[in-house]
ModelCIF file with pLDDT and N, C-alpha, C, O atoms, coordinates in Angstrom:
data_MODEL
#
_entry.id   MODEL 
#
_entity.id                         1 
_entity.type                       polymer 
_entity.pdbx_number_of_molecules   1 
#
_entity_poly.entity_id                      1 
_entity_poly.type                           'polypeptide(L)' 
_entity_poly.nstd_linkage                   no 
_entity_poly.nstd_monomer                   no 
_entity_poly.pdbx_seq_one_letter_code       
;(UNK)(UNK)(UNK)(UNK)(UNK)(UNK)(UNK)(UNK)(UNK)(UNK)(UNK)(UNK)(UNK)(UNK)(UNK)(UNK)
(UNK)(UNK)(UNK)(UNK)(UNK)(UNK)(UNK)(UNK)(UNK)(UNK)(UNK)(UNK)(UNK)(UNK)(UNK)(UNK)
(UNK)(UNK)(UNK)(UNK)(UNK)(UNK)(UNK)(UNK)(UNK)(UNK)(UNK)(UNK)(UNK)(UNK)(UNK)
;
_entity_poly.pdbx_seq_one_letter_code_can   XXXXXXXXXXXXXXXXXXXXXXXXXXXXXXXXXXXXXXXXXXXXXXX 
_entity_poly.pdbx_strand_id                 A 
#
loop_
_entity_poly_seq.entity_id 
_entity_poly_seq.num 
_entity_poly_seq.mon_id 
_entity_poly_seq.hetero 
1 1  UNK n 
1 2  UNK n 
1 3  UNK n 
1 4  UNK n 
1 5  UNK n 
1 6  UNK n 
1 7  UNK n 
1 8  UNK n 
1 9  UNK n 
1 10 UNK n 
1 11 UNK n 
1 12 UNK n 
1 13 UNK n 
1 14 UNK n 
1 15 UNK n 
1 16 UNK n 
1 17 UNK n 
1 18 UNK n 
1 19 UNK n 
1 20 UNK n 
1 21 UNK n 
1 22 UNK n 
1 23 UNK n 
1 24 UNK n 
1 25 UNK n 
1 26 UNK n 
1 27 UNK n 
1 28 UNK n 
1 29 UNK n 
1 30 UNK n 
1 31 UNK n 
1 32 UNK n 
1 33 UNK n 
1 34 UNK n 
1 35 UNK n 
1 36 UNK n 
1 37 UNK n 
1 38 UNK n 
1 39 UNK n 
1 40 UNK n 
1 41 UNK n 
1 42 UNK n 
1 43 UNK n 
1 44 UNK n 
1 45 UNK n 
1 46 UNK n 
1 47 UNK n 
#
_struct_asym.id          A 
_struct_asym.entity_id   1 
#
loop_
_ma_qa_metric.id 
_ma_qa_metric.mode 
_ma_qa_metric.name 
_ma_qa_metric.software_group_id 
_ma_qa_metric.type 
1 global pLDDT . pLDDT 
2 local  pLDDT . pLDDT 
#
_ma_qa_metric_global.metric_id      1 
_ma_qa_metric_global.metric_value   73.32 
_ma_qa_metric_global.model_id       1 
_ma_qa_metric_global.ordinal_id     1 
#
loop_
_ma_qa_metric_local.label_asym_id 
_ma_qa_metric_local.label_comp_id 
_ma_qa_metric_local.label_seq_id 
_ma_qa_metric_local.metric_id 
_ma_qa_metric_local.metric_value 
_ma_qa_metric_local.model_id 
_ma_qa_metric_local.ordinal_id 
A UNK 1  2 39.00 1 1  
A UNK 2  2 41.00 1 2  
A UNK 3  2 38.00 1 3  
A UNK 4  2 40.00 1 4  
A UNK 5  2 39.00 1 5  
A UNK 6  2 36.00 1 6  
A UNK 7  2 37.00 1 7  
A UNK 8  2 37.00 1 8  
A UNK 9  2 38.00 1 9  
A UNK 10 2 40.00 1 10 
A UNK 11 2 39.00 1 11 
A UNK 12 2 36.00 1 12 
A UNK 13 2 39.00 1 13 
A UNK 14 2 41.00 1 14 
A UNK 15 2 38.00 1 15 
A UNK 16 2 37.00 1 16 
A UNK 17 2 42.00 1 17 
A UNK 18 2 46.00 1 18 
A UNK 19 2 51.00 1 19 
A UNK 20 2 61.00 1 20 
A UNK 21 2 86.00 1 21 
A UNK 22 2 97.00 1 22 
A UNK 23 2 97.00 1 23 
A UNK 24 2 98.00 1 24 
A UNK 25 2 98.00 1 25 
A UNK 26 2 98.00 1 26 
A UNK 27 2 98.00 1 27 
A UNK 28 2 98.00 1 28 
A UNK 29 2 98.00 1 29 
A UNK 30 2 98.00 1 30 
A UNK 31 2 98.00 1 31 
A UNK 32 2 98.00 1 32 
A UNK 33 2 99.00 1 33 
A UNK 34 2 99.00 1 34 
A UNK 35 2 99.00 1 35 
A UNK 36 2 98.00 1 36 
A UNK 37 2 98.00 1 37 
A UNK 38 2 98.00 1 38 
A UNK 39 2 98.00 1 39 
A UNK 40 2 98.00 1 40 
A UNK 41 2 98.00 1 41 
A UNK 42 2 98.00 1 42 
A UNK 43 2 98.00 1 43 
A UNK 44 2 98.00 1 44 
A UNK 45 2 97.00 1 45 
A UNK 46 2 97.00 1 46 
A UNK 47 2 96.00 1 47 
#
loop_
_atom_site.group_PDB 
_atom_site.id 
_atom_site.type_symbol 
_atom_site.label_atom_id 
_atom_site.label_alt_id 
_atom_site.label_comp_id 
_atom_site.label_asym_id 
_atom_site.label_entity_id 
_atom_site.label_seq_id 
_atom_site.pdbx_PDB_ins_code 
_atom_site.Cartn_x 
_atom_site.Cartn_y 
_atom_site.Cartn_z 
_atom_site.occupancy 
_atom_site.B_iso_or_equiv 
_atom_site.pdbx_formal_charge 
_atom_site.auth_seq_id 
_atom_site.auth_comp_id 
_atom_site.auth_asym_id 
_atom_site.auth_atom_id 
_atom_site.pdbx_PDB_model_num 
ATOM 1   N N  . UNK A 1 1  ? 95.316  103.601 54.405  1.00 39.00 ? 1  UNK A N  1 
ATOM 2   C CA . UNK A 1 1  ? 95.088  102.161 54.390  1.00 39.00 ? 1  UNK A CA 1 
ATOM 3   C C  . UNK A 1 1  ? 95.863  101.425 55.477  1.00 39.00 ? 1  UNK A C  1 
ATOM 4   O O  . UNK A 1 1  ? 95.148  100.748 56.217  1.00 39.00 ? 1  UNK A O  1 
ATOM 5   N N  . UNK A 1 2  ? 97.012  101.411 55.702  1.00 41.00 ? 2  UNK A N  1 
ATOM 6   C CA . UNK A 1 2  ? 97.916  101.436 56.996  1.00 41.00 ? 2  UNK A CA 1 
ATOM 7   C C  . UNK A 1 2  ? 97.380  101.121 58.197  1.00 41.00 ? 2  UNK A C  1 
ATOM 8   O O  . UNK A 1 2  ? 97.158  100.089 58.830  1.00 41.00 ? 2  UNK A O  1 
ATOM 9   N N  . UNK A 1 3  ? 97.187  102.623 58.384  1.00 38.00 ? 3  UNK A N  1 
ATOM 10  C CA . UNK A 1 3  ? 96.518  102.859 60.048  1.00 38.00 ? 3  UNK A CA 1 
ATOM 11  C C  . UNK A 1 3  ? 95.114  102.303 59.813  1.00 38.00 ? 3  UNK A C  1 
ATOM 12  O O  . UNK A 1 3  ? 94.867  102.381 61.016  1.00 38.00 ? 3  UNK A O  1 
ATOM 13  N N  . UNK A 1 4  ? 93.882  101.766 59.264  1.00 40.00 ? 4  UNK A N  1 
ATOM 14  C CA . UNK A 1 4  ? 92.950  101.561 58.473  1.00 40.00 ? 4  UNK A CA 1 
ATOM 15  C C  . UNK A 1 4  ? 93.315  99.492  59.362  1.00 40.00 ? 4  UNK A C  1 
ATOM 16  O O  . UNK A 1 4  ? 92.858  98.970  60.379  1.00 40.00 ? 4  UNK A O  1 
ATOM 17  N N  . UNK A 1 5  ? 94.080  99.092  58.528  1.00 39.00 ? 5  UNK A N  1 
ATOM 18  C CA . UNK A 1 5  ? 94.523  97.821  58.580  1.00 39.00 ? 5  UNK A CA 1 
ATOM 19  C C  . UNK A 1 5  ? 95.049  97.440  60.591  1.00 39.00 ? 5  UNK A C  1 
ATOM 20  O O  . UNK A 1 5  ? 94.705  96.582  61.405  1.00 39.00 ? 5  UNK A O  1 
ATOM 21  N N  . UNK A 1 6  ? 95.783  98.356  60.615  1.00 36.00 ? 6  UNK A N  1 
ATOM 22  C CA . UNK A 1 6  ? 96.463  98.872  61.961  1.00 36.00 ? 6  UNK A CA 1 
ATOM 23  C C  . UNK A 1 6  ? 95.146  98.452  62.852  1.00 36.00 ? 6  UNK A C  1 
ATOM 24  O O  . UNK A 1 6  ? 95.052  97.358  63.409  1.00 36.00 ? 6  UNK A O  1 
ATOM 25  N N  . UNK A 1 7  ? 94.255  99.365  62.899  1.00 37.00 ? 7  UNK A N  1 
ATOM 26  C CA . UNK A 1 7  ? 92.894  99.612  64.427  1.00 37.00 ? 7  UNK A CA 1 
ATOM 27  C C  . UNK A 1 7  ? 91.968  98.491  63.395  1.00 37.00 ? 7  UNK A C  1 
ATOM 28  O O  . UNK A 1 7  ? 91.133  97.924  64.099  1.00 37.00 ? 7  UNK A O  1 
ATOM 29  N N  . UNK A 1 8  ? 91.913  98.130  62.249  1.00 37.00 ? 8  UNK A N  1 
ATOM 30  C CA . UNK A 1 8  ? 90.718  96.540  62.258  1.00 37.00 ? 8  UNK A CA 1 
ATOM 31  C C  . UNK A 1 8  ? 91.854  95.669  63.038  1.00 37.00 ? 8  UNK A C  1 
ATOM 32  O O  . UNK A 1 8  ? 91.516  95.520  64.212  1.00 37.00 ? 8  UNK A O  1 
ATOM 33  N N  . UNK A 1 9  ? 92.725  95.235  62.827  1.00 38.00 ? 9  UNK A N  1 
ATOM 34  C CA . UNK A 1 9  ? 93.468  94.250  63.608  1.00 38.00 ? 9  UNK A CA 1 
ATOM 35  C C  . UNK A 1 9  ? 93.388  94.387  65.126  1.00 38.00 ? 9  UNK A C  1 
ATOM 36  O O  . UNK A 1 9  ? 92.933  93.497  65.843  1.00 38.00 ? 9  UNK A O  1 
ATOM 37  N N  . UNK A 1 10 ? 93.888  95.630  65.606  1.00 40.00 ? 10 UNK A N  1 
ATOM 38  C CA . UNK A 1 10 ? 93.752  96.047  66.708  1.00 40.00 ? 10 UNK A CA 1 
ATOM 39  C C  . UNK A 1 10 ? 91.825  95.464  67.198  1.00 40.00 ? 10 UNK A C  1 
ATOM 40  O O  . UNK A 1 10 ? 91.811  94.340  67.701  1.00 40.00 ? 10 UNK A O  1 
ATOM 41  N N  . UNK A 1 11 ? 91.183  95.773  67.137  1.00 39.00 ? 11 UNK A N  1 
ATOM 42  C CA . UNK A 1 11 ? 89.445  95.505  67.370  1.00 39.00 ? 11 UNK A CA 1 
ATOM 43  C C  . UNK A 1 11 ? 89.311  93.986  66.944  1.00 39.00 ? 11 UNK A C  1 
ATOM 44  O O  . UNK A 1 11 ? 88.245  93.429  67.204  1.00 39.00 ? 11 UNK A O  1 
ATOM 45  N N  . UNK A 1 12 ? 89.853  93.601  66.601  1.00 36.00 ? 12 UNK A N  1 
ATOM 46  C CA . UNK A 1 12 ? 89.683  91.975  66.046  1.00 36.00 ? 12 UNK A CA 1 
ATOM 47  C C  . UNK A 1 12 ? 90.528  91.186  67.116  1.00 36.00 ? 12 UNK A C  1 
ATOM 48  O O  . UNK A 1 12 ? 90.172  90.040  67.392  1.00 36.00 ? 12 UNK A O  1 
ATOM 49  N N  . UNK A 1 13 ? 91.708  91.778  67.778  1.00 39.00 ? 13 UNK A N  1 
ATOM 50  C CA . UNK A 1 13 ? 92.459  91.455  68.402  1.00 39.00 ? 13 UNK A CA 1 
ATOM 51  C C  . UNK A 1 13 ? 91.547  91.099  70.254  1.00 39.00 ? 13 UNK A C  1 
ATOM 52  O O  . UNK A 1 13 ? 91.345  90.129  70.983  1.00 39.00 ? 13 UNK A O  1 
ATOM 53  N N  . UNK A 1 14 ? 91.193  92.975  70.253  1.00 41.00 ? 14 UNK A N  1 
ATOM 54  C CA . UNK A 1 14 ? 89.986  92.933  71.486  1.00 41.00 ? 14 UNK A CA 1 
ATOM 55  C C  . UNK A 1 14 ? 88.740  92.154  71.193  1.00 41.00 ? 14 UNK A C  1 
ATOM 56  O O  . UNK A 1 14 ? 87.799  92.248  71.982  1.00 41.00 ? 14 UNK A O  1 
ATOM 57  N N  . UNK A 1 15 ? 88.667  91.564  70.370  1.00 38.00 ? 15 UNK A N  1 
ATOM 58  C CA . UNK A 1 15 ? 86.963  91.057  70.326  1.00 38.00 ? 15 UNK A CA 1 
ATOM 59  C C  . UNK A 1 15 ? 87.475  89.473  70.231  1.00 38.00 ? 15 UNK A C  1 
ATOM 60  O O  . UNK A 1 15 ? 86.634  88.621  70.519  1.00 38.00 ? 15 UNK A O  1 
ATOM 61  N N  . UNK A 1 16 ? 88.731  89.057  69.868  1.00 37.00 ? 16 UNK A N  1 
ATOM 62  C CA . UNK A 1 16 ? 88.874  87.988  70.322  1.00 37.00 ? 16 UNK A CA 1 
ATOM 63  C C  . UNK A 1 16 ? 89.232  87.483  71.816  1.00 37.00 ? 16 UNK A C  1 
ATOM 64  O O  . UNK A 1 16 ? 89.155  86.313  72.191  1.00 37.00 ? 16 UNK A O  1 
ATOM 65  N N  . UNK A 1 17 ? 89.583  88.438  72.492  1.00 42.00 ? 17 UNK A N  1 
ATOM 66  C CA . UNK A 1 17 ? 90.367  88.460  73.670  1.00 42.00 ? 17 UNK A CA 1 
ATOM 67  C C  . UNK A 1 17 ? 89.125  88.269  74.642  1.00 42.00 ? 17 UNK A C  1 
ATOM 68  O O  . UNK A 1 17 ? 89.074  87.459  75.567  1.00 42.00 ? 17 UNK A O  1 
ATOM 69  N N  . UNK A 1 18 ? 87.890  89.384  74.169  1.00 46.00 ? 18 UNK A N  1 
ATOM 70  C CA . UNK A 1 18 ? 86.762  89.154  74.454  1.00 46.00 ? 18 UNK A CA 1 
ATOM 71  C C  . UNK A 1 18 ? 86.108  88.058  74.977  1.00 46.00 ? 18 UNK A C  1 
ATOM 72  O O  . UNK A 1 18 ? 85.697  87.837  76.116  1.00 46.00 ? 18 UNK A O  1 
ATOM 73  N N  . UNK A 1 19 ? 86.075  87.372  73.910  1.00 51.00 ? 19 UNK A N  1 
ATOM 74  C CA . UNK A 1 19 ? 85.269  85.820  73.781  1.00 51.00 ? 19 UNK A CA 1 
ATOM 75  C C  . UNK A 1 19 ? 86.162  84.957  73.666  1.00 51.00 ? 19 UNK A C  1 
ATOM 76  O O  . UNK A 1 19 ? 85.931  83.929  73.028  1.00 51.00 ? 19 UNK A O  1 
ATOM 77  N N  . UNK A 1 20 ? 87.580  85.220  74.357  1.00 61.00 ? 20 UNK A N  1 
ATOM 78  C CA . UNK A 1 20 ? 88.361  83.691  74.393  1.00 61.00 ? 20 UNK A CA 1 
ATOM 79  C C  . UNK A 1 20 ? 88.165  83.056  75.150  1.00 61.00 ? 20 UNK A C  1 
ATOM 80  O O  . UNK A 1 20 ? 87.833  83.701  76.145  1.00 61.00 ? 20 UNK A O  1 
ATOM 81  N N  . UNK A 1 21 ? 88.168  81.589  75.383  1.00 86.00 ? 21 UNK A N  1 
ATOM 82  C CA . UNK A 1 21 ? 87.837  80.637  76.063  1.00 86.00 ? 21 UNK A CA 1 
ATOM 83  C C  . UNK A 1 21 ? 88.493  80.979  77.593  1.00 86.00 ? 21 UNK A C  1 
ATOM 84  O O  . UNK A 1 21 ? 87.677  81.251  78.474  1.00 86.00 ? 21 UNK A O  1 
ATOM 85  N N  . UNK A 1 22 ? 89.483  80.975  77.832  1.00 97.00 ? 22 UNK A N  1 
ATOM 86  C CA . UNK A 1 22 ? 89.577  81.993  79.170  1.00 97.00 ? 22 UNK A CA 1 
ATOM 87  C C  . UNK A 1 22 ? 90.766  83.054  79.058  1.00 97.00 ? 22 UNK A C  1 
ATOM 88  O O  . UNK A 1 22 ? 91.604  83.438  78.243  1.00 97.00 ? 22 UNK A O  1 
ATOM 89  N N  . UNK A 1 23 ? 90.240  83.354  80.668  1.00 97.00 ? 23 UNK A N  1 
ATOM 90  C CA . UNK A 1 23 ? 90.326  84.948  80.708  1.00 97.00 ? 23 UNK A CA 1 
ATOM 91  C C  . UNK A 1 23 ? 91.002  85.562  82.628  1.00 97.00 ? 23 UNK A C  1 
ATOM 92  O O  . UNK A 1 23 ? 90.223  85.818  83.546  1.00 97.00 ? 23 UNK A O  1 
ATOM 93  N N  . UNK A 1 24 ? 91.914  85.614  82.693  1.00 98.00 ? 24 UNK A N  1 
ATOM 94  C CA . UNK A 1 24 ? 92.121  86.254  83.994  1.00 98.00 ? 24 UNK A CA 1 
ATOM 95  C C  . UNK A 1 24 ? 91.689  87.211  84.617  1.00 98.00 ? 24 UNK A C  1 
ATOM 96  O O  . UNK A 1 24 ? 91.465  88.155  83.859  1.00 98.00 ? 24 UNK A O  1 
ATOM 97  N N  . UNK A 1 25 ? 91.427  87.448  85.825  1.00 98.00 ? 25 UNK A N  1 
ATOM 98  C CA . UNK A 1 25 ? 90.792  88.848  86.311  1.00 98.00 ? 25 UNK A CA 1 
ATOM 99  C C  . UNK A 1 25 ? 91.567  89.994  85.769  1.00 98.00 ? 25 UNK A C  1 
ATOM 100 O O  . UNK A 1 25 ? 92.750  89.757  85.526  1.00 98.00 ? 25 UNK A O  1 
ATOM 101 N N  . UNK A 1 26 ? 90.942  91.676  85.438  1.00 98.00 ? 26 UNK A N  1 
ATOM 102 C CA . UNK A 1 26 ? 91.394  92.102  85.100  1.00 98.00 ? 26 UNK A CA 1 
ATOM 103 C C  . UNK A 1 26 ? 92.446  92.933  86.012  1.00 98.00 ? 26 UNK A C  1 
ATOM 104 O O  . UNK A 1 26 ? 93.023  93.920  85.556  1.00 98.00 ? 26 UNK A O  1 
ATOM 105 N N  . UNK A 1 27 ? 92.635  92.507  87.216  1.00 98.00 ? 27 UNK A N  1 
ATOM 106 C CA . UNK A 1 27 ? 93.710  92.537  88.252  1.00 98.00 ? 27 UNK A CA 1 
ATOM 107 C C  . UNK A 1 27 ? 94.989  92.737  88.064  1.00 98.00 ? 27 UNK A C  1 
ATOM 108 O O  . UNK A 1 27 ? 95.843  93.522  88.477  1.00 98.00 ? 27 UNK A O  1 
ATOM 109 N N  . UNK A 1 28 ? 94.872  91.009  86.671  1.00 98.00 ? 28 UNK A N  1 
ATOM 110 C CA . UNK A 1 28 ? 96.081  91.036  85.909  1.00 98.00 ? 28 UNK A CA 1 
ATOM 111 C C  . UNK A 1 28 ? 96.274  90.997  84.770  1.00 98.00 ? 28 UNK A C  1 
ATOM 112 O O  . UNK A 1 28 ? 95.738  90.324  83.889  1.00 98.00 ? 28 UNK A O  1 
ATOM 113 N N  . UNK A 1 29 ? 97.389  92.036  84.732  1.00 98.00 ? 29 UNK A N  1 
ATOM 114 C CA . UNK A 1 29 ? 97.786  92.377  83.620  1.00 98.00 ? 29 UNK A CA 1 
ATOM 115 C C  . UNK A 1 29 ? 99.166  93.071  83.199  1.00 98.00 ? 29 UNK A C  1 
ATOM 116 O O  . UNK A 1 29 ? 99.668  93.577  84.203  1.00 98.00 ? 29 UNK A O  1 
ATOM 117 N N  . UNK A 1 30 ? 99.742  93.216  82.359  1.00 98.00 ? 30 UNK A N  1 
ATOM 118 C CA . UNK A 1 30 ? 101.140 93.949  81.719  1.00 98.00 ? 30 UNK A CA 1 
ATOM 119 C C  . UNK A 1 30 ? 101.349 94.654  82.714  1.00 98.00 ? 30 UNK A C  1 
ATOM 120 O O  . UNK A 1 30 ? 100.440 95.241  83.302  1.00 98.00 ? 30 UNK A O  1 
ATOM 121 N N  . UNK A 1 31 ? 102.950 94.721  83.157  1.00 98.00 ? 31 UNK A N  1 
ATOM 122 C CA . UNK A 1 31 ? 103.440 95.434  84.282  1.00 98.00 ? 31 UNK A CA 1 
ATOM 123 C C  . UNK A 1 31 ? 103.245 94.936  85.938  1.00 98.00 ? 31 UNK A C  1 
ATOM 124 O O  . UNK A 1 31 ? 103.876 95.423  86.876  1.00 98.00 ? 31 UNK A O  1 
ATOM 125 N N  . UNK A 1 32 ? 102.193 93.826  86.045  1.00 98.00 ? 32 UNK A N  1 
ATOM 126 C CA . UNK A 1 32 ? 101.714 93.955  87.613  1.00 98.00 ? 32 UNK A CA 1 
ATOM 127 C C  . UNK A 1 32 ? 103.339 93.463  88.507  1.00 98.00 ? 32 UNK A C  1 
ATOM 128 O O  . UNK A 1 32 ? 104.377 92.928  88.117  1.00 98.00 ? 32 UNK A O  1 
ATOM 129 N N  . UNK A 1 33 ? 102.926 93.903  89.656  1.00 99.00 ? 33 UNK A N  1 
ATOM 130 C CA . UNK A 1 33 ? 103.936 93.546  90.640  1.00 99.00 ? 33 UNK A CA 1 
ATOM 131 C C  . UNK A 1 33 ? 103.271 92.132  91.517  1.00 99.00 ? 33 UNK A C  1 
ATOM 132 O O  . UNK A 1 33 ? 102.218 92.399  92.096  1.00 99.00 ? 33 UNK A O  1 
ATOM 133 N N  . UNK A 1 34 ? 103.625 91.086  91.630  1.00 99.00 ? 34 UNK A N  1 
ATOM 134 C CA . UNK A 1 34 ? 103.523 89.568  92.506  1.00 99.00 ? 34 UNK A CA 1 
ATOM 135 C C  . UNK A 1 34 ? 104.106 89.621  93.636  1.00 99.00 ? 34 UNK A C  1 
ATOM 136 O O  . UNK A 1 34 ? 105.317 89.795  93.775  1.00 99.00 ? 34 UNK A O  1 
ATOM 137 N N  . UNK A 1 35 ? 103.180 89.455  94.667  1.00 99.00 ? 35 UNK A N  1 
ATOM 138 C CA . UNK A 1 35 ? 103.496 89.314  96.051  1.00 99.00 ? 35 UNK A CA 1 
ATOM 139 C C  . UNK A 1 35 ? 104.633 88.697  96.396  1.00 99.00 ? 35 UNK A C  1 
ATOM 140 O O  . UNK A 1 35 ? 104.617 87.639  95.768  1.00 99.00 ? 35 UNK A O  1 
ATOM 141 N N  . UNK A 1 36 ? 105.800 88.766  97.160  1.00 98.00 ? 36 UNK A N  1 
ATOM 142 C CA . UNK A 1 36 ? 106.777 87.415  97.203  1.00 98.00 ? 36 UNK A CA 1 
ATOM 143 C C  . UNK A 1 36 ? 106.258 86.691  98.313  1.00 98.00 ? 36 UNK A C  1 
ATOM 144 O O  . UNK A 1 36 ? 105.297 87.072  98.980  1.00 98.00 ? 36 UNK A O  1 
ATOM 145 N N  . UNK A 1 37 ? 106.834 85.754  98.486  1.00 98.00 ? 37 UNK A N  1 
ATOM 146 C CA . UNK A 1 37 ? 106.782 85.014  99.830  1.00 98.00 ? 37 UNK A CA 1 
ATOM 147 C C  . UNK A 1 37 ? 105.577 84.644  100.508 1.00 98.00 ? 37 UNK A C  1 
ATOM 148 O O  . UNK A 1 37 ? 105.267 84.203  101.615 1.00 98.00 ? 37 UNK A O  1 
ATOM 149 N N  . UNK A 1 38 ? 105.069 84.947  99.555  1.00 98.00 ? 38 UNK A N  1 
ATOM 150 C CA . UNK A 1 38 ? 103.001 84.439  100.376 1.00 98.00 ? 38 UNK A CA 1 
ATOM 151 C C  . UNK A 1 38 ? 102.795 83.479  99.041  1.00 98.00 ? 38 UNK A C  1 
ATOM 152 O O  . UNK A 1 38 ? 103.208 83.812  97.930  1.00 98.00 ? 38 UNK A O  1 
ATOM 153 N N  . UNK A 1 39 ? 102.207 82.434  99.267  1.00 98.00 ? 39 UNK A N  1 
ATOM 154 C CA . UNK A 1 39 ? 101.122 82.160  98.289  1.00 98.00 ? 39 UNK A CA 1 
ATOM 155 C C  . UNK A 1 39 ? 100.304 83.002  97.360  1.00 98.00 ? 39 UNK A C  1 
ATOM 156 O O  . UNK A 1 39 ? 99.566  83.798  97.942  1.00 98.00 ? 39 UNK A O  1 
ATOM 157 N N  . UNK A 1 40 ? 100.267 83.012  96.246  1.00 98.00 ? 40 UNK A N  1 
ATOM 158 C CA . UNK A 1 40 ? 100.126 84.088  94.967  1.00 98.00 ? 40 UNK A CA 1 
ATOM 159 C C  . UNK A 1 40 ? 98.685  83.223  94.267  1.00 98.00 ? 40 UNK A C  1 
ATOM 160 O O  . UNK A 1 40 ? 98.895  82.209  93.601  1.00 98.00 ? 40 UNK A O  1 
ATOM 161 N N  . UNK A 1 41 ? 97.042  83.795  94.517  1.00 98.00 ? 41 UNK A N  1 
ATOM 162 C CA . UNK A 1 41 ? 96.362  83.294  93.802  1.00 98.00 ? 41 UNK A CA 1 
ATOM 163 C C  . UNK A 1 41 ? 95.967  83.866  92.461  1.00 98.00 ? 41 UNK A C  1 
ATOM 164 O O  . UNK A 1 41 ? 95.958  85.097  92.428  1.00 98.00 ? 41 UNK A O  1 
ATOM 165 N N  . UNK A 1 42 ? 95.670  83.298  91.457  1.00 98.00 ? 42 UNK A N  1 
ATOM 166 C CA . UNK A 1 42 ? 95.469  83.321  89.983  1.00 98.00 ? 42 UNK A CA 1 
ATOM 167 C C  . UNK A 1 42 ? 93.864  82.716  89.611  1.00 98.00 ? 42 UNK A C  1 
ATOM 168 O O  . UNK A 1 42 ? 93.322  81.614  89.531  1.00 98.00 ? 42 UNK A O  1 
ATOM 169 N N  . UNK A 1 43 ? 93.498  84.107  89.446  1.00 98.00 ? 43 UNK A N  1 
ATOM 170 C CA . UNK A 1 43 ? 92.268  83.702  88.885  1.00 98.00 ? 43 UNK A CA 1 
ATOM 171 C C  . UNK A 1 43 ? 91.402  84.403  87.587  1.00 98.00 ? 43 UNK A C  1 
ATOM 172 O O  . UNK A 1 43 ? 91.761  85.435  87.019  1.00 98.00 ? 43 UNK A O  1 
ATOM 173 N N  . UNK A 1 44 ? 89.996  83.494  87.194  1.00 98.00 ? 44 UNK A N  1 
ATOM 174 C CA . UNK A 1 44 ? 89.216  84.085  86.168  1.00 98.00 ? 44 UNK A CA 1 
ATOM 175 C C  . UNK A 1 44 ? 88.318  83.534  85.917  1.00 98.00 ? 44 UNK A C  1 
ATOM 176 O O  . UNK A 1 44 ? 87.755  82.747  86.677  1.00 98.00 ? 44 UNK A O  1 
ATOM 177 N N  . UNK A 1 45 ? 87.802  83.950  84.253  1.00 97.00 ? 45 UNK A N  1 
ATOM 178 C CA . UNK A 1 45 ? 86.707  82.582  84.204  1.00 97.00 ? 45 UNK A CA 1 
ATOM 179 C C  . UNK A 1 45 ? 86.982  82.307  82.708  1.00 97.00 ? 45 UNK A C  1 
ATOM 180 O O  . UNK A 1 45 ? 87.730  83.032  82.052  1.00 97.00 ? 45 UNK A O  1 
ATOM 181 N N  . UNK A 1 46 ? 86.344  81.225  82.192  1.00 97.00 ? 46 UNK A N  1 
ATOM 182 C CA . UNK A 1 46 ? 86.897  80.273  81.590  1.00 97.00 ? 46 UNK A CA 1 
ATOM 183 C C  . UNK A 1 46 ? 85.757  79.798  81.114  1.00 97.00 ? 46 UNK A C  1 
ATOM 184 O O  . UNK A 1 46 ? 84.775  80.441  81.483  1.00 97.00 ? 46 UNK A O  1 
ATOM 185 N N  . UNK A 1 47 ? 85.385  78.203  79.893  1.00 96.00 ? 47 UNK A N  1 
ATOM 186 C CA . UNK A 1 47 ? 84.555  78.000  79.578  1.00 96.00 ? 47 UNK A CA 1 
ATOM 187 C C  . UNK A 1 47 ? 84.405  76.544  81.105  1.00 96.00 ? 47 UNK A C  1 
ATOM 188 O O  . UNK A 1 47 ? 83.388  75.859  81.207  1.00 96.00 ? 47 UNK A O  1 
#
């Protein structure tokens, strides 16, 4: 029941992330490294 509870949350988690109102390229994400010293663009799409 645990692990059960565990991966529906987990899939509820991705299916909201899914269809959230916005969303960054998947470029970025956990861990990335940011250019220094240049101008740094940020993008995605959005409603």
């Amino acid at each position: 029941k645990p692990l059960t509870a565990f991966f529906t949350a987990a899939i509820l988690l991705c299916t909201a992330n899914t269809h959230a109102a916005v969303l960054p390229a998947r470029i970025f994400s956990d861990h990335m490294v940011l250019q220094r010293a240049l101008p740094v663009p940020i993008w995605g799409k959005a409603d």
